[in-house]
N, C-alpha and C. Protein backbone atom coordinates (compact mmCIF):
# COMPACT_ATOMS: atom_id res chain seq x y z
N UNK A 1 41.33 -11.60 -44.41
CA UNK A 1 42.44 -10.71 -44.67
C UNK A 1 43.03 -11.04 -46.04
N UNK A 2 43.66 -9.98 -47.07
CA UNK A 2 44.03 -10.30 -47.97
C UNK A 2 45.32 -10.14 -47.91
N UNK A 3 45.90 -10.59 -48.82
CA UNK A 3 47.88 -10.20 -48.70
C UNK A 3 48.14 -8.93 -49.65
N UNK A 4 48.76 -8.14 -49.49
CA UNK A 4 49.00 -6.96 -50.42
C UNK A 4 50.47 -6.72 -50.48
N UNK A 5 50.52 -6.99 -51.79
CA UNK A 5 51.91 -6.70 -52.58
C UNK A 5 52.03 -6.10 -53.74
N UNK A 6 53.35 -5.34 -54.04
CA UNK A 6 53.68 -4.79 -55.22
C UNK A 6 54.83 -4.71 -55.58
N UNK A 7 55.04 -4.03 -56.81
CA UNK A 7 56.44 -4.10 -57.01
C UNK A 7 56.93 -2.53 -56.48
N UNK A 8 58.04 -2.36 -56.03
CA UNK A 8 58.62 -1.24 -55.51
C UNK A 8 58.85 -0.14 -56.24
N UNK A 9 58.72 0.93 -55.91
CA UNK A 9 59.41 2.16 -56.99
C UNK A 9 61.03 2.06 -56.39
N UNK A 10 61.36 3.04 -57.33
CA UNK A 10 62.72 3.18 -57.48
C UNK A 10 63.45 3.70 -56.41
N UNK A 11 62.34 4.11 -55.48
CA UNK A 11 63.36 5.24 -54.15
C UNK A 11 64.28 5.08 -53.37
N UNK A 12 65.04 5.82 -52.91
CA UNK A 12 65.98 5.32 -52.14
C UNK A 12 65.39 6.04 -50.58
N UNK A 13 64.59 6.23 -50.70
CA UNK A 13 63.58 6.95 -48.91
C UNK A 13 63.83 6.10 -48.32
N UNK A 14 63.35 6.73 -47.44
CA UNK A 14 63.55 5.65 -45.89
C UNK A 14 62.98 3.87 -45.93
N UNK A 15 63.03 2.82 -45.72
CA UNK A 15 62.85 1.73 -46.18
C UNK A 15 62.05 1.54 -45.54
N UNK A 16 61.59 1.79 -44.48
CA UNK A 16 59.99 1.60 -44.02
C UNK A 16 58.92 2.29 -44.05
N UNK A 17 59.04 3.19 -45.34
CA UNK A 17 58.00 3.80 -45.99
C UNK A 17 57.44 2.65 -47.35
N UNK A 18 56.26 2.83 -47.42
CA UNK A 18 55.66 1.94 -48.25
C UNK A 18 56.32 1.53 -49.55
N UNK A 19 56.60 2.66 -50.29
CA UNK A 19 57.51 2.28 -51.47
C UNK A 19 56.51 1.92 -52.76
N UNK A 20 55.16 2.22 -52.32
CA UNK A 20 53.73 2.04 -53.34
C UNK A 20 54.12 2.34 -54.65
N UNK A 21 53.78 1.15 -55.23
CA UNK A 21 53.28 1.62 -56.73
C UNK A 21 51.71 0.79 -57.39
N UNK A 22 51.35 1.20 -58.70
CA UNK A 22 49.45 0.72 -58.97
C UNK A 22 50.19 -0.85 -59.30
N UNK A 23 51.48 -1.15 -59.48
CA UNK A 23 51.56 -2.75 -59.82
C UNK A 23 51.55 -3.82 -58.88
N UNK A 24 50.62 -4.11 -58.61
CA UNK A 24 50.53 -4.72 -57.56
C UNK A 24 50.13 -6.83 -57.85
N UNK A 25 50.56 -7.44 -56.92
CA UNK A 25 50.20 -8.89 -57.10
C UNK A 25 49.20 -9.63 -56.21
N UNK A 26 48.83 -10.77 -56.43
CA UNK A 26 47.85 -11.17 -55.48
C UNK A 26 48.82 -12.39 -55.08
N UNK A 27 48.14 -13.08 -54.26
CA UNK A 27 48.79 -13.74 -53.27
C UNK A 27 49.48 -15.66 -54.65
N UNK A 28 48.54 -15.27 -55.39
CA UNK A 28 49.05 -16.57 -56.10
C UNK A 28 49.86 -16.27 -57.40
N UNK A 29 49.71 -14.55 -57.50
CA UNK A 29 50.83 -14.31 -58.61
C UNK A 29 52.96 -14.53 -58.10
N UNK A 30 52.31 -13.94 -56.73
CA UNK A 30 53.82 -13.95 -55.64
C UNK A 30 54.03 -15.71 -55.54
N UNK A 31 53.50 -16.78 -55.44
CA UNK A 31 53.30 -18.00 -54.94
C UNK A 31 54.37 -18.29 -56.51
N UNK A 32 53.28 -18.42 -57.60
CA UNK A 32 54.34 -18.34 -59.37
C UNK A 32 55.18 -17.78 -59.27
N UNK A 33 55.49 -16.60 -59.02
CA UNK A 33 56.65 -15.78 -59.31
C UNK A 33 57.81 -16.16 -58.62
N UNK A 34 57.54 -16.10 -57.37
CA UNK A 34 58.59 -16.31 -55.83
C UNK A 34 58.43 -17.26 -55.40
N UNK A 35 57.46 -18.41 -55.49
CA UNK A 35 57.56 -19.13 -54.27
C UNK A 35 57.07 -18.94 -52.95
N UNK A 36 56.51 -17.92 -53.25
CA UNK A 36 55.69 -17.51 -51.49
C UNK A 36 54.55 -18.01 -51.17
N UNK A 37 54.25 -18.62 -49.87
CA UNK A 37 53.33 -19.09 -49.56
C UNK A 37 52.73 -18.01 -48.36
N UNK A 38 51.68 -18.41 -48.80
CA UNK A 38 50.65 -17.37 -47.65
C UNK A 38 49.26 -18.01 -46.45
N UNK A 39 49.17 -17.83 -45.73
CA UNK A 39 47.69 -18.11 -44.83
C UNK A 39 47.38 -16.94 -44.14
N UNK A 40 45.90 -17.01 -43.54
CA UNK A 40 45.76 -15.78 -42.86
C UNK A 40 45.22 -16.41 -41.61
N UNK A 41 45.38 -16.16 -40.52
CA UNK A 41 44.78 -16.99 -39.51
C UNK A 41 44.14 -15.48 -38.73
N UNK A 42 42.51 -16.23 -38.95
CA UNK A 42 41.89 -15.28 -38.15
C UNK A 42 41.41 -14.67 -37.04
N UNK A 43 41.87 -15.68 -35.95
CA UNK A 43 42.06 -15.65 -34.41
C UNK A 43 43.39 -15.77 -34.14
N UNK A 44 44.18 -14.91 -34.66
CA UNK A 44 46.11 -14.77 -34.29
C UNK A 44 46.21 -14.79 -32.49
N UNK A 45 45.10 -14.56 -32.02
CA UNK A 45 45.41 -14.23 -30.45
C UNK A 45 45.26 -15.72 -29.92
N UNK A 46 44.62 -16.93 -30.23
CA UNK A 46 44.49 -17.79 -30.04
C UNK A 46 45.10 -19.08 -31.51
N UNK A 47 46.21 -18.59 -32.07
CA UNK A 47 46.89 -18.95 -32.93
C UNK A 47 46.54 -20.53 -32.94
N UNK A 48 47.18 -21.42 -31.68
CA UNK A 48 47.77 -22.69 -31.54
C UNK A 48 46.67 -23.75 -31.33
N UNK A 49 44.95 -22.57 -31.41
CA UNK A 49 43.86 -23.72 -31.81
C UNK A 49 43.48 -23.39 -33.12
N UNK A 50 43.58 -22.75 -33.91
CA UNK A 50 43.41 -22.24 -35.40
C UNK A 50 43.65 -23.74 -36.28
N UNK A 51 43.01 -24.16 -36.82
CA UNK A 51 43.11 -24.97 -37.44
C UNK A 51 43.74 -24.78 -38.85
N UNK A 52 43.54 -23.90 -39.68
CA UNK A 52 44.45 -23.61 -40.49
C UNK A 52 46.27 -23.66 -39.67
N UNK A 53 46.13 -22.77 -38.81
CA UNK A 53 48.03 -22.68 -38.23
C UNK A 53 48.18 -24.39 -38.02
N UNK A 54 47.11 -25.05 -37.57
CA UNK A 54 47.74 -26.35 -36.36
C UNK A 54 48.23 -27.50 -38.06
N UNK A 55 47.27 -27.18 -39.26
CA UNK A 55 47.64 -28.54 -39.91
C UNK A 55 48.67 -27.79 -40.75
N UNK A 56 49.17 -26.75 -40.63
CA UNK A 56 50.32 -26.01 -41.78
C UNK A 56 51.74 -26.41 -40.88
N UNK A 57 51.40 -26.11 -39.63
CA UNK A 57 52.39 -26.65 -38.44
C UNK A 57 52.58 -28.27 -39.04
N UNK A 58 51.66 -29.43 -39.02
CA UNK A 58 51.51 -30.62 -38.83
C UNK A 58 52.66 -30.81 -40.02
N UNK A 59 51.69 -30.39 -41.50
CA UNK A 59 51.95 -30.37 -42.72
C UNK A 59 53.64 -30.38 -43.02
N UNK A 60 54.09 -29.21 -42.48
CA UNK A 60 55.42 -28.53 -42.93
C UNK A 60 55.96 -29.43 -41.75
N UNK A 61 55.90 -30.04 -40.75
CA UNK A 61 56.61 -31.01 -39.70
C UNK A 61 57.62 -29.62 -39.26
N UNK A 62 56.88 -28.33 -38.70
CA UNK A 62 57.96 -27.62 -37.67
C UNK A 62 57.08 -28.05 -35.89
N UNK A 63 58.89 -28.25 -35.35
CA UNK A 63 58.34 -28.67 -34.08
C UNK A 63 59.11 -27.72 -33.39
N UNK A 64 59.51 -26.76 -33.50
CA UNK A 64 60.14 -25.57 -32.95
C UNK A 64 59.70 -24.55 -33.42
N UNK A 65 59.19 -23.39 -32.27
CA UNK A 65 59.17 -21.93 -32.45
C UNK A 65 59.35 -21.41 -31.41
N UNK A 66 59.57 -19.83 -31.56
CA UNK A 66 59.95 -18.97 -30.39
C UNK A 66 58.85 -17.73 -31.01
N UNK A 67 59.40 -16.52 -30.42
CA UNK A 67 58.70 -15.35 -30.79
C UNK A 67 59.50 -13.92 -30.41
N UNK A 68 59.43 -13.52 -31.67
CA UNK A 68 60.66 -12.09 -31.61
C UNK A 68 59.82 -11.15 -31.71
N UNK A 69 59.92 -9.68 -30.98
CA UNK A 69 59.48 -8.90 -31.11
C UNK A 69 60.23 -7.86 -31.24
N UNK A 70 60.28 -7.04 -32.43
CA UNK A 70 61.06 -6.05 -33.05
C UNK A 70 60.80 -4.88 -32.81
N UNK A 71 60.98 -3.72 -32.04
CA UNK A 71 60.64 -2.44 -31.37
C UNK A 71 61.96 -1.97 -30.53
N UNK A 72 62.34 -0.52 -31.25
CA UNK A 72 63.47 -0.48 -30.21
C UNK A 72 63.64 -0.51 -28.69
N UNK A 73 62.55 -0.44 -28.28
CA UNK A 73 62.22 -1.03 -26.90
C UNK A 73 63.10 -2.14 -26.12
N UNK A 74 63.02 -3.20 -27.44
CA UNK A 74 62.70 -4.63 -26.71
C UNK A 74 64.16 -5.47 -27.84
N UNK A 75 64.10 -4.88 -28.71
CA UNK A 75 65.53 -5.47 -29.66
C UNK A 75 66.64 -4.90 -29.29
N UNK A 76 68.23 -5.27 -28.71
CA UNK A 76 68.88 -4.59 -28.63
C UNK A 76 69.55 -4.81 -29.61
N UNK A 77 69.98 -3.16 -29.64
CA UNK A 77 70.96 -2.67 -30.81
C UNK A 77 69.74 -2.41 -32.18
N UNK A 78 68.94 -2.08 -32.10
CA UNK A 78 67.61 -1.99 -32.64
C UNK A 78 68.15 -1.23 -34.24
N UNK A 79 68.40 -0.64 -34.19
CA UNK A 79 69.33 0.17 -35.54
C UNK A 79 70.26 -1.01 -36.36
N UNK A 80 71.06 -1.48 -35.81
CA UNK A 80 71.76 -1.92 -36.58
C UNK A 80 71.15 -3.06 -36.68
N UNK A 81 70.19 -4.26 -35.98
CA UNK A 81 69.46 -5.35 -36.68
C UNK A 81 68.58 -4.76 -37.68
N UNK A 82 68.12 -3.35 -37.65
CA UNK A 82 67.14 -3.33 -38.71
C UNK A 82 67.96 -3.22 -39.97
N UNK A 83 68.96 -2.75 -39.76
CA UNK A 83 69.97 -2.63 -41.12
C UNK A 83 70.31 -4.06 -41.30
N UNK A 84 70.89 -4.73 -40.56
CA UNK A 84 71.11 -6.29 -40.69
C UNK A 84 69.56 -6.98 -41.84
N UNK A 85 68.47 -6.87 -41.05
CA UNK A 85 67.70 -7.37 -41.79
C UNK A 85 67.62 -6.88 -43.35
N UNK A 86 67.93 -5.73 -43.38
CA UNK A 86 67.30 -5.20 -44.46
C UNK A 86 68.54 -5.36 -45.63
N UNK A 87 69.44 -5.74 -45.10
CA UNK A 87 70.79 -6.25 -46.29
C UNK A 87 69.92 -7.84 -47.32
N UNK A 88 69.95 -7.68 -48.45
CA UNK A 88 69.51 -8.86 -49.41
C UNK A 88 70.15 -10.03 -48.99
N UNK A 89 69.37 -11.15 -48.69
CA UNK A 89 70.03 -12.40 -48.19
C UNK A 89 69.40 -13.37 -48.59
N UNK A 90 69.69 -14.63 -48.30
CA UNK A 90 68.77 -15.55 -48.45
C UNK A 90 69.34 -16.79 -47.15
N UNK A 91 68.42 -17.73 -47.02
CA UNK A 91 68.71 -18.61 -46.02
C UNK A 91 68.28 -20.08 -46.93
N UNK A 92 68.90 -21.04 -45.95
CA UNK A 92 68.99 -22.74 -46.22
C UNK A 92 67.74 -23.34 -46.02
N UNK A 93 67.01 -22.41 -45.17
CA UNK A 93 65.92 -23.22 -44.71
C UNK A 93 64.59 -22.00 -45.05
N UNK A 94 63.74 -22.55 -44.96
CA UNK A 94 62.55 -21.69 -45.36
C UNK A 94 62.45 -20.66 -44.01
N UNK A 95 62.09 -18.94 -44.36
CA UNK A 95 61.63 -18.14 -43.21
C UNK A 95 60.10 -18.04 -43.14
N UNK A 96 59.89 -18.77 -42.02
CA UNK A 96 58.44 -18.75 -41.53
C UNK A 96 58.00 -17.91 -40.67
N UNK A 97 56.93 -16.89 -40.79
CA UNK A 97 56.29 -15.90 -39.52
C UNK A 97 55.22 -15.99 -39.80
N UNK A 98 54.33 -15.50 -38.23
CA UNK A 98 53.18 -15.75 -38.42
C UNK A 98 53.24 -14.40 -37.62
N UNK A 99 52.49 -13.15 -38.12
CA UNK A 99 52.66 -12.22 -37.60
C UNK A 99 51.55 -12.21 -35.94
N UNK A 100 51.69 -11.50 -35.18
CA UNK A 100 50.88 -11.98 -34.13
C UNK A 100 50.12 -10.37 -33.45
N UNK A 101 51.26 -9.10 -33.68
CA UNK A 101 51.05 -8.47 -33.66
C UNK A 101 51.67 -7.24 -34.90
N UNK A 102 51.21 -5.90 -34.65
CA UNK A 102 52.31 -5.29 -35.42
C UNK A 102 52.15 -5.41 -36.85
N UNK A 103 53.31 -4.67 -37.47
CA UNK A 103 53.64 -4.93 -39.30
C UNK A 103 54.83 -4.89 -39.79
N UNK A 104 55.26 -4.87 -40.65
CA UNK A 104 56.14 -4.75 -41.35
C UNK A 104 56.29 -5.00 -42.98
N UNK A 105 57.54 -5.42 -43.73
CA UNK A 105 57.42 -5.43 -45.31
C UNK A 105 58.57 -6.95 -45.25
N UNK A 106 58.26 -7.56 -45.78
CA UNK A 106 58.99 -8.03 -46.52
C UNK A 106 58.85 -7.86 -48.22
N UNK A 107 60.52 -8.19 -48.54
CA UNK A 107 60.77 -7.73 -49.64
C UNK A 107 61.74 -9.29 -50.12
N UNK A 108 60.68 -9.33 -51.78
CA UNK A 108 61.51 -10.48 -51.76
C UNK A 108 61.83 -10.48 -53.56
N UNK A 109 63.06 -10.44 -53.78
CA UNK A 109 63.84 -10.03 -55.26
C UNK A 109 63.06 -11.41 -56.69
N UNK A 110 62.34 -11.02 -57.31
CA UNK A 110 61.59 -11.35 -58.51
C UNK A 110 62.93 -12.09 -59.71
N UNK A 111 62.75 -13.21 -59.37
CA UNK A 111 63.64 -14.10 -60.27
C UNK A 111 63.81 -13.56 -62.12
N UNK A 112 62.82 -13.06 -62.49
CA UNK A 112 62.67 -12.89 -64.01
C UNK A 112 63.30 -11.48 -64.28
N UNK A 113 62.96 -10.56 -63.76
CA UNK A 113 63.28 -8.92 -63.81
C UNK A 113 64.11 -8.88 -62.72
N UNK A 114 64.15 -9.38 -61.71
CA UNK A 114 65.35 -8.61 -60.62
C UNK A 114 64.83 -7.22 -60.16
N UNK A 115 63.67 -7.02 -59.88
CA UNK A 115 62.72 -6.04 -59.27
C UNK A 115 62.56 -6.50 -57.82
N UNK A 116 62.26 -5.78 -57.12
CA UNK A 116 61.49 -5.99 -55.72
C UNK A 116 60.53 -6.19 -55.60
N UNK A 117 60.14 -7.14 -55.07
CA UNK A 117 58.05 -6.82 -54.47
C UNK A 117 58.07 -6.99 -52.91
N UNK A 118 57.51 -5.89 -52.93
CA UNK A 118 57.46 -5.92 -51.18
C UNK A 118 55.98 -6.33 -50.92
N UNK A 119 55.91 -7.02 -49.58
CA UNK A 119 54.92 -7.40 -49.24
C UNK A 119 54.54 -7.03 -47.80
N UNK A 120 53.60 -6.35 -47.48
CA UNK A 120 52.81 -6.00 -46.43
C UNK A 120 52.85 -7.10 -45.78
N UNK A 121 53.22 -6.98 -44.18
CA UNK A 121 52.84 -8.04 -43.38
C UNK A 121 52.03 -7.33 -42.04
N UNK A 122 50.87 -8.15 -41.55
CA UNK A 122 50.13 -7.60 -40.93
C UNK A 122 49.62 -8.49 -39.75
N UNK A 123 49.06 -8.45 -38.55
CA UNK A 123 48.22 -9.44 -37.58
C UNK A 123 47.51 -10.13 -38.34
N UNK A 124 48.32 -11.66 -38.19
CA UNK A 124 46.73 -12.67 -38.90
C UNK A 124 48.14 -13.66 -39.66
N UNK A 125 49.18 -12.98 -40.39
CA UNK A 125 49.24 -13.31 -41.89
C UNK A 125 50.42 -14.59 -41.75
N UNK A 126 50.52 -15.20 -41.91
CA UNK A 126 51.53 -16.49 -42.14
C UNK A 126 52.13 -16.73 -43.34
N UNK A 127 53.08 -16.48 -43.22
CA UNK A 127 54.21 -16.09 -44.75
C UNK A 127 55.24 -16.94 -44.88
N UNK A 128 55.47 -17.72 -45.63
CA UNK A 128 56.74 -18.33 -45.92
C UNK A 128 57.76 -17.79 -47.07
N UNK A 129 58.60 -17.55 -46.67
CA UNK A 129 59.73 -17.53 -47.78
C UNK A 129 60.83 -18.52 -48.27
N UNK A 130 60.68 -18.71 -49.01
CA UNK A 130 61.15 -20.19 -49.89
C UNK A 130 62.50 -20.35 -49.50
N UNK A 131 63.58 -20.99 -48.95
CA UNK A 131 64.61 -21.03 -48.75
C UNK A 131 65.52 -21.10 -50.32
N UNK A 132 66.57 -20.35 -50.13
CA UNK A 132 67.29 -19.73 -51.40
C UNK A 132 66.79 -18.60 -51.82
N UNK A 133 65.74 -17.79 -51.54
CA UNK A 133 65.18 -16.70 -52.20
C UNK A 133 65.81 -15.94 -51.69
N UNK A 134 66.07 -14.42 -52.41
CA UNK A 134 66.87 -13.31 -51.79
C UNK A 134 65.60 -12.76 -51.66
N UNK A 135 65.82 -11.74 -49.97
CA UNK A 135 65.25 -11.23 -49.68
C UNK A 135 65.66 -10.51 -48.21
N UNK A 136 64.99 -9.53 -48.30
CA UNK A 136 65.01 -8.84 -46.60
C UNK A 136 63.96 -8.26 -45.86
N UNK A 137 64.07 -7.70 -44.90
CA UNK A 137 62.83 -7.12 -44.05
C UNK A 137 63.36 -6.00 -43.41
N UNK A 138 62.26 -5.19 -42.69
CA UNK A 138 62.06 -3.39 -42.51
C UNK A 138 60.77 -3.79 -41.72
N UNK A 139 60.54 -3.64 -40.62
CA UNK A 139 59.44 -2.53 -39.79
C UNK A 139 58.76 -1.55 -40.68
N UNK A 140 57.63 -1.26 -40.98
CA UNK A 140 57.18 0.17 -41.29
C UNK A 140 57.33 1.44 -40.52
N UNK A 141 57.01 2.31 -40.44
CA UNK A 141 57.01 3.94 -39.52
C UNK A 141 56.71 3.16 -38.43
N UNK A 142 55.80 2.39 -37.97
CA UNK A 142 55.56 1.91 -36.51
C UNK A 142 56.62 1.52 -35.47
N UNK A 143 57.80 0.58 -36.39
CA UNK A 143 58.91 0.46 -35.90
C UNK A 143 58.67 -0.63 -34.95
N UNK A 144 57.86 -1.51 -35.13
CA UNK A 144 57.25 -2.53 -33.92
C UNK A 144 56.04 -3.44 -35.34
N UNK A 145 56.74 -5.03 -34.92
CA UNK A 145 56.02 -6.12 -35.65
C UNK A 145 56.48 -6.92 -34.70
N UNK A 146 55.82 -8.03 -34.28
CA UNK A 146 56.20 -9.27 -33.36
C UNK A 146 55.80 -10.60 -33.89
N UNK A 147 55.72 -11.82 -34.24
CA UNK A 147 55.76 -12.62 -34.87
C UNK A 147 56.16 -13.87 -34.23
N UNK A 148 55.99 -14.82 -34.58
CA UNK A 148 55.91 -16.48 -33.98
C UNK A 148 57.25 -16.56 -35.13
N UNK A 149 58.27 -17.55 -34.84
CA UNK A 149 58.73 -17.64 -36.22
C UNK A 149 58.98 -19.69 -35.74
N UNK A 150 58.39 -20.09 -37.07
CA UNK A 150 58.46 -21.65 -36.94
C UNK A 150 59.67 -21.96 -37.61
N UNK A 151 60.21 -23.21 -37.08
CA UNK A 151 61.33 -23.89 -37.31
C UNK A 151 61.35 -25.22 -37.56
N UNK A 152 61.79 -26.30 -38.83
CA UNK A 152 61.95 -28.10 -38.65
C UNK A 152 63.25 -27.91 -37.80
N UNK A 153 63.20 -28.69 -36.80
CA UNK A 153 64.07 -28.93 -35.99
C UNK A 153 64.63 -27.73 -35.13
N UNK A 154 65.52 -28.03 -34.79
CA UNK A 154 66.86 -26.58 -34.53
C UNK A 154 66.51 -25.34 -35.26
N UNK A 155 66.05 -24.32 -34.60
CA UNK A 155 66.10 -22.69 -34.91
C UNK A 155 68.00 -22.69 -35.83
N UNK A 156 67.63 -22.47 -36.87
CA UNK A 156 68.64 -21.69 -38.13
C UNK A 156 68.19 -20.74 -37.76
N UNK A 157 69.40 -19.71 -37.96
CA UNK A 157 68.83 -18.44 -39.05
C UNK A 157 70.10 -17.57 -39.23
N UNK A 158 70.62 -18.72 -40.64
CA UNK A 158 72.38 -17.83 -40.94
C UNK A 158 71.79 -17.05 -42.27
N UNK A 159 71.86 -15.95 -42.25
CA UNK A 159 71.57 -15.01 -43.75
C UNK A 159 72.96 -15.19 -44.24
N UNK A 160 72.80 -15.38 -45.42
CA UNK A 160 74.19 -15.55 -46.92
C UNK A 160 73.84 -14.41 -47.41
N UNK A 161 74.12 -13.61 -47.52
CA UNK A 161 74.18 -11.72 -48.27
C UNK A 161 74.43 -12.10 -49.93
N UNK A 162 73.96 -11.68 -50.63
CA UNK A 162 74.04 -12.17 -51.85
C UNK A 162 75.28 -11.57 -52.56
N UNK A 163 75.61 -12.56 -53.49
CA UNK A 163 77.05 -12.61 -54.24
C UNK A 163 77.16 -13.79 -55.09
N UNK A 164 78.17 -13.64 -55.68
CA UNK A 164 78.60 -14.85 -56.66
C UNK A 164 78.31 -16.36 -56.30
N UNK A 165 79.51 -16.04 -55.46
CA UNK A 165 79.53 -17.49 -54.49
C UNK A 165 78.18 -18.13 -53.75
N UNK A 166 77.58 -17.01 -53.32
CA UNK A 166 76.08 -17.53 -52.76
C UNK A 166 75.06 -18.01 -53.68
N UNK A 167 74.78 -17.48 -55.34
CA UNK A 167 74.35 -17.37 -55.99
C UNK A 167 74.58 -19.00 -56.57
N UNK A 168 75.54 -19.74 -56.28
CA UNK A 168 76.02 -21.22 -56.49
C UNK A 168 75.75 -22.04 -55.46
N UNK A 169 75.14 -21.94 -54.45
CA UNK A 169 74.45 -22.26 -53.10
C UNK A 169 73.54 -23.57 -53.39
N UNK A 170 73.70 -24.31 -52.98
CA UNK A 170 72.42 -25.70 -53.57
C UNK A 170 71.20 -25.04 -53.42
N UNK A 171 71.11 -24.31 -52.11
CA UNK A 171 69.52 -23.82 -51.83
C UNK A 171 69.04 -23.23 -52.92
N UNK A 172 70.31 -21.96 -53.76
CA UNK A 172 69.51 -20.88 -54.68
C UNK A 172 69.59 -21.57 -55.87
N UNK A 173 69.72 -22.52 -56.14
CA UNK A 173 70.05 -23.17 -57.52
C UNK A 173 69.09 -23.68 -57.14
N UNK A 174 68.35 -25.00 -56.30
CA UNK A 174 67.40 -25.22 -55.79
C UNK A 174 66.03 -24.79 -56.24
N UNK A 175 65.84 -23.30 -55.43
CA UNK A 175 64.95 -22.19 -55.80
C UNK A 175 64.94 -22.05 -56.93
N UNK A 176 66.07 -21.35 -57.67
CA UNK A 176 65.88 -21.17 -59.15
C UNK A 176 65.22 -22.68 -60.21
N UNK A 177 65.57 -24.00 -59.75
CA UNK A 177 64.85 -25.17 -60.54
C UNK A 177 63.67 -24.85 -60.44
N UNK A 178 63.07 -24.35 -58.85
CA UNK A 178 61.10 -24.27 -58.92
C UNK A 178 60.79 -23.46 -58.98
N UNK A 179 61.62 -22.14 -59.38
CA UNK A 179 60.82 -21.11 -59.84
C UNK A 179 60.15 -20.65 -61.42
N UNK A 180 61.75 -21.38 -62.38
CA UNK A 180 61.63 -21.80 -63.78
C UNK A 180 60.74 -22.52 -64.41
């Protein structure tokens, strides 16, 4: 599986429409740029013998996960978390998914230009987002992605909405030292 990303057009459409444009990145231009790390695990249905997932697990020392599944079905209040997600934020600790089923976009704000690149997430794909990075997430038209999400220690997950004050955050100052 490959990772597919680009930078966003300008639209203001619905946010889980693709948002395509021909500028697109590969998985180690996003890694330079953002900080994103990527794996693809190719037996997602049998994740927890995958040897790629088990030494990235070992590696990164997360000994906590759960598993969310996003579908208005099964999320309550399904509307307003997708708006929740999709507000620009960043977190203290790194966001880890390993998609399991489903898709969605993450979107994560380009330190140099202040552009978007959204990134396709798909069955297979194991994504990290760098803690301090602004960023958010959207479901595609499917409206249904489900995902493992790993944790060091204790499940976090306080989003800081971006602003001044956040922007002085150890984490994003942090980020900004290894992205420079």
């Amino acid at each position: 599986m490959v990772l597919r990303s680009w930078y966003m057009d300008g639209s203001s459409e619905d946010q889980r429409l693709p948002h395509l444009t021909d500028d697109t990145l590969t998985a180690a231009e996003l890694n330079k740029l953002c900080g994103i790390e990527y794996a693809s695990i190719s037996d997602v249905d049998n994740y927890k013998d995958d040897p790629i997932y088990r030494d990235f697990v070992c590696e990164k020392g997360f000994t906590y996960n759960d598993i969310i599944t996003i579908h208005p079905d099964t999320l309550p209040n399904y509307e307003t978390k997708i708006t929740q997600f999709f507000d620009e934020h960043l977190h203290t600790d790194d966001e880890v998914r390993l998609i399991v089923n489903g898709s969605g976009y993450f979107d994560i704000r380009e330190v140099l230009t202040d552009r978007w690149i959204r990134i396709a997430v798909v069955k297979g794909d194991l994504i990290v987002i760098p803690q301090g990075a602004y960023h958010r997430f959207t479901t595609d038209t499917d409206n249904f992605i489900k995902a493992v999400r790993l944790f060091q220690g204790e499940p976090v997950w306080t989003p800081f909405n971006r602003s001044a004050i956040v922007d002085q955050m150890d984490a994003r100052l942090e980020y900004l030292k290894g992205i420079k």
